[in-house]
N, C-alpha and C. Protein backbone atom coordinates (compact mmCIF):
# COMPACT_ATOMS: atom_id res chain seq x y z
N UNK A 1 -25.98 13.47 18.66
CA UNK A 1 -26.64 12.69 19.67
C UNK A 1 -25.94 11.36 19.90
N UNK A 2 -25.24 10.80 18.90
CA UNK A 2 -24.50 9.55 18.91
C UNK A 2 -23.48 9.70 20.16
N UNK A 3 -22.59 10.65 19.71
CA UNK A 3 -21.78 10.77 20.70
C UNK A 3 -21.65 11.01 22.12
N UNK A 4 -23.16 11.40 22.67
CA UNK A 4 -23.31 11.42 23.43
C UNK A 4 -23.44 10.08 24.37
N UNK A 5 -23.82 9.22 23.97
CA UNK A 5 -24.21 7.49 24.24
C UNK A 5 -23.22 7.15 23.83
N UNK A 6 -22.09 7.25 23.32
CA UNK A 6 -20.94 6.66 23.47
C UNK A 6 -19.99 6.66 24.35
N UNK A 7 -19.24 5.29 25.26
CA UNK A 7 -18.71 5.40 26.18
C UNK A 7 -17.30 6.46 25.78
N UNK A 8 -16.56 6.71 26.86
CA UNK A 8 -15.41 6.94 27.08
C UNK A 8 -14.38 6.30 25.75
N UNK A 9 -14.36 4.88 26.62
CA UNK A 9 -13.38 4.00 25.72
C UNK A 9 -13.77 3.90 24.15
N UNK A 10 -14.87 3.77 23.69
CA UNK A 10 -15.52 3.74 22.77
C UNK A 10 -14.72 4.95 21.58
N UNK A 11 -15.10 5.94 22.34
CA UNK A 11 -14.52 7.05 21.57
C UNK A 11 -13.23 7.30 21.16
N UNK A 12 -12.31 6.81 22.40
CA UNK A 12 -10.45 6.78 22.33
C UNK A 12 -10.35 5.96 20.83
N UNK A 13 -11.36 4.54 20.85
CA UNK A 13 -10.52 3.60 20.12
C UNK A 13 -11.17 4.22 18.70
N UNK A 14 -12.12 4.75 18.44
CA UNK A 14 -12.28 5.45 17.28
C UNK A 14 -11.40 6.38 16.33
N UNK A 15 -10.70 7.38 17.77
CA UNK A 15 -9.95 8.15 17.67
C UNK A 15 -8.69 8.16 17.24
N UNK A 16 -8.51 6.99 17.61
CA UNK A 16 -6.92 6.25 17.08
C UNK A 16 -7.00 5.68 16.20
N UNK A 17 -8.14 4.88 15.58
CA UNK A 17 -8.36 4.14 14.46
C UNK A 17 -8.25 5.66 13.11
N UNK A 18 -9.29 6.48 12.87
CA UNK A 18 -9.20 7.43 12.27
C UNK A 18 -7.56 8.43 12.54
N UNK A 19 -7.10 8.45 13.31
CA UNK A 19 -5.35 8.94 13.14
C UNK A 19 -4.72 7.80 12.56
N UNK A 20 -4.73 6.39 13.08
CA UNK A 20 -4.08 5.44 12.27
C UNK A 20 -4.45 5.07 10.64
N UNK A 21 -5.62 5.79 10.42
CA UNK A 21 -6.16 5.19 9.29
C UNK A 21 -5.46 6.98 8.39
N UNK A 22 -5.07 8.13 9.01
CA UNK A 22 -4.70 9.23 8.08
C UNK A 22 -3.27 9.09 8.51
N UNK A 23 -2.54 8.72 9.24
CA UNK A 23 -1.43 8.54 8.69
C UNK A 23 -0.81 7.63 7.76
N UNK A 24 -2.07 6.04 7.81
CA UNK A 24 -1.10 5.30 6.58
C UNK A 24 -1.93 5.71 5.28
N UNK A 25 -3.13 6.73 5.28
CA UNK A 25 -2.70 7.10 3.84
C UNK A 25 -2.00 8.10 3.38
N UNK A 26 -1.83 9.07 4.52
CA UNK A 26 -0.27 9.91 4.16
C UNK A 26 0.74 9.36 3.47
N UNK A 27 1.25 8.22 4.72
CA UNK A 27 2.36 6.89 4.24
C UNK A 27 2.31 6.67 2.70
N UNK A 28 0.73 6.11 2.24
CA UNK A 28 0.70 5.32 1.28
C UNK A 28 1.26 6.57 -0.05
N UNK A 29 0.75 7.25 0.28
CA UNK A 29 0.14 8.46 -0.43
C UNK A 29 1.70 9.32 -0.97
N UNK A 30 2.49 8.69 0.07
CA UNK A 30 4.31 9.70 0.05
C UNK A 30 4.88 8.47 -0.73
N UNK A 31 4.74 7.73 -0.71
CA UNK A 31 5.47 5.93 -0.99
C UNK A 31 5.34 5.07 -2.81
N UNK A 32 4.10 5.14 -2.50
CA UNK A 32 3.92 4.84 -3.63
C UNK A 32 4.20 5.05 -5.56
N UNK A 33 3.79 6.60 -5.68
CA UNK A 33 4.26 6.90 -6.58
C UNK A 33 5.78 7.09 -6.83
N UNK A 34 6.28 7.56 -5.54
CA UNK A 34 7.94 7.76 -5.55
C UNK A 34 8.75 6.74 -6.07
N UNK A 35 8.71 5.41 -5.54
CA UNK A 35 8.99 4.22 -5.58
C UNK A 35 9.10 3.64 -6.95
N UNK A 36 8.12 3.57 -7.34
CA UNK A 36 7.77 2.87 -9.31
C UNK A 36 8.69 3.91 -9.72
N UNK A 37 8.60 5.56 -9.74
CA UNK A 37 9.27 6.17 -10.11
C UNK A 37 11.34 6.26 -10.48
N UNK A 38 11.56 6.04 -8.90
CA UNK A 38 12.85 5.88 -8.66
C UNK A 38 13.31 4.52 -9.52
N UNK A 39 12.29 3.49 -9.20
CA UNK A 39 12.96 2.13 -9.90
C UNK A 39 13.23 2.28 -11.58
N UNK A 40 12.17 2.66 -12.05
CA UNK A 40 12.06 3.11 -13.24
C UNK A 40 13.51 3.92 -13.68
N UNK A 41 13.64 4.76 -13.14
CA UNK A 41 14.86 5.73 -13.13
C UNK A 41 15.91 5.09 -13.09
N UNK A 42 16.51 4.33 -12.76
CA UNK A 42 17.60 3.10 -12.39
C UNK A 42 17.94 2.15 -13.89
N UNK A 43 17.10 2.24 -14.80
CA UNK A 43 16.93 1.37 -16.19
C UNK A 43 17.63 2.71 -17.31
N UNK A 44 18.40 2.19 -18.09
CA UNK A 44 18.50 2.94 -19.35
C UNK A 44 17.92 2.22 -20.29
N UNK A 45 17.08 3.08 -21.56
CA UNK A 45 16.51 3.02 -22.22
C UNK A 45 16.90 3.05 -23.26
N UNK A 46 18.32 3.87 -23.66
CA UNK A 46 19.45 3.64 -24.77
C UNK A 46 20.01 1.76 -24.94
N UNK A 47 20.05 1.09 -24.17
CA UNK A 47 20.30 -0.59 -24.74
C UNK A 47 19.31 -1.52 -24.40
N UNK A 48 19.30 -2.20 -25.18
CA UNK A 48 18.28 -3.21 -24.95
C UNK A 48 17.59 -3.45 -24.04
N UNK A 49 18.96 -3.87 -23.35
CA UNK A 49 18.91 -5.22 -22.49
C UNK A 49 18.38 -4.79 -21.01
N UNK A 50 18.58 -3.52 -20.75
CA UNK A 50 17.84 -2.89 -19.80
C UNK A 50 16.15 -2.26 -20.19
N UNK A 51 15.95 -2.16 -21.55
CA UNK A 51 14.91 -1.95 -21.76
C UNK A 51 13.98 -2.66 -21.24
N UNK A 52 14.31 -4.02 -21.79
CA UNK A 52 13.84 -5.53 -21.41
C UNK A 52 13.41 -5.51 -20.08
N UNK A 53 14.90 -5.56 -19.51
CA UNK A 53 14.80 -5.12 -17.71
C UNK A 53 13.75 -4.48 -17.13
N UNK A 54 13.70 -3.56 -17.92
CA UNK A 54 12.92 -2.34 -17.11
C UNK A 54 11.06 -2.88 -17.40
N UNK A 55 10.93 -3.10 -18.16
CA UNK A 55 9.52 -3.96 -18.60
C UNK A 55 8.92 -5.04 -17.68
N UNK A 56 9.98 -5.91 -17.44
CA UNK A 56 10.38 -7.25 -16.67
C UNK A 56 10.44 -6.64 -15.49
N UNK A 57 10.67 -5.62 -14.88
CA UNK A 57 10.26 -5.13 -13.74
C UNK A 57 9.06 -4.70 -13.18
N UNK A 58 8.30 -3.82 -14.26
CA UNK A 58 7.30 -3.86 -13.53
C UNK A 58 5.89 -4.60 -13.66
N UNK A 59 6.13 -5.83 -14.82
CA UNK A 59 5.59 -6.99 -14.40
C UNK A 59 5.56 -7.26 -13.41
N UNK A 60 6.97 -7.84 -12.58
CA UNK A 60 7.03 -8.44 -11.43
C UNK A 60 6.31 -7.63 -9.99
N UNK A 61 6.72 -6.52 -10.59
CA UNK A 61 6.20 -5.46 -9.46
C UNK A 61 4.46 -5.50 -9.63
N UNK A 62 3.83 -5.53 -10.55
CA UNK A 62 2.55 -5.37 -10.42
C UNK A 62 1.94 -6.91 -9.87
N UNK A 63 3.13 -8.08 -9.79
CA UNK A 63 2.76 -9.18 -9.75
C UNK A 63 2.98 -9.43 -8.10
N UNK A 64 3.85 -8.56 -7.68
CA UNK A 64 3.78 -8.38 -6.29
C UNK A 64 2.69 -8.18 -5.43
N UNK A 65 2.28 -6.65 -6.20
CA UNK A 65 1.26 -5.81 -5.58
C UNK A 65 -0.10 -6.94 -5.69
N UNK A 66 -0.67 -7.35 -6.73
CA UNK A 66 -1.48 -8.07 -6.94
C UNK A 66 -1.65 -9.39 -6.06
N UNK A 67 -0.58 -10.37 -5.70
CA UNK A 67 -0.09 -10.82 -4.32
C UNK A 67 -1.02 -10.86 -3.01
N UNK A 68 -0.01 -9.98 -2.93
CA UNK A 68 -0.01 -9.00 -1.80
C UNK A 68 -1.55 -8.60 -1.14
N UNK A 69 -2.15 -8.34 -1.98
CA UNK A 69 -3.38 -7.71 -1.68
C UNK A 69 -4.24 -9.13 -1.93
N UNK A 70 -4.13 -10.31 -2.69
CA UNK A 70 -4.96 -11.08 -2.56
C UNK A 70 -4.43 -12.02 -1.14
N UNK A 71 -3.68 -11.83 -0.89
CA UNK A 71 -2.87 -12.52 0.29
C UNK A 71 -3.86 -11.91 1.15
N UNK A 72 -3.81 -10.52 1.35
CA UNK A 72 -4.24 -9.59 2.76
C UNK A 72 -5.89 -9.76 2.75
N UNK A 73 -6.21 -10.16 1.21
CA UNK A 73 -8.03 -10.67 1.64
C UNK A 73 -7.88 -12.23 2.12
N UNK A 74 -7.41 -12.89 1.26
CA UNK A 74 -7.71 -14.46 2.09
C UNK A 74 -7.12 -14.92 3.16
N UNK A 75 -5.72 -14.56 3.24
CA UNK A 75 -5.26 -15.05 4.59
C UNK A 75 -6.07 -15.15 6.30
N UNK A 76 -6.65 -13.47 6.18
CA UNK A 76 -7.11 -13.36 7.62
C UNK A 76 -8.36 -14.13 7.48
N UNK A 77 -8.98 -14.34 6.33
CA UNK A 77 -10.14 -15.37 6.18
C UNK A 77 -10.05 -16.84 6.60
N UNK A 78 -9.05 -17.30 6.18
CA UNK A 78 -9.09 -18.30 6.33
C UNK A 78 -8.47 -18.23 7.93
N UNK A 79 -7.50 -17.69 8.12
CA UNK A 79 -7.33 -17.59 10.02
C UNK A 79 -8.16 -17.62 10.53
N UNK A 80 -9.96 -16.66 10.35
CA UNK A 80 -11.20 -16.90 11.10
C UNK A 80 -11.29 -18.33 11.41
């Protein structure tokens, strides 16, 4: 019954929102795990000093992500 009382336009921009919203979790979904993976892969674990490295990486990397996402809540907040 909803849909019926819904305009035209109403419906397009729904329509695109739900395709835009399953392709970036496709995106997210192909990206993510690959990524930590590959970097990871790039470190040898036979010397130290890359061990180190490799640790020290994904600190930084989780220090990114963590960022990142507090960035993407407050920023547009404070833009209001």
């Amino acid at each position: 019954m909803v849909f019926l009382t819904l305009s035209v336009s109403a419906l397009r921009h729904k329509t695109l929102f739900f395709f835009a919203l399953y392709v970036l979790s496709i995106g997210e979904g192909g990206h993510k795990p690959c990524v930590q993976t590959f970097a990871a892969d790039q470190f040898d674990d036979d010397t130290p000093e890359e061990k180190d490295a490799k640790s020290s990486f994904f600190n930084w990397w989780y220090l990114g992500i963590v960022a990142g996402s507090t960035a993407a809540v407050f920023i547009p907040v404070y833009l209001q």
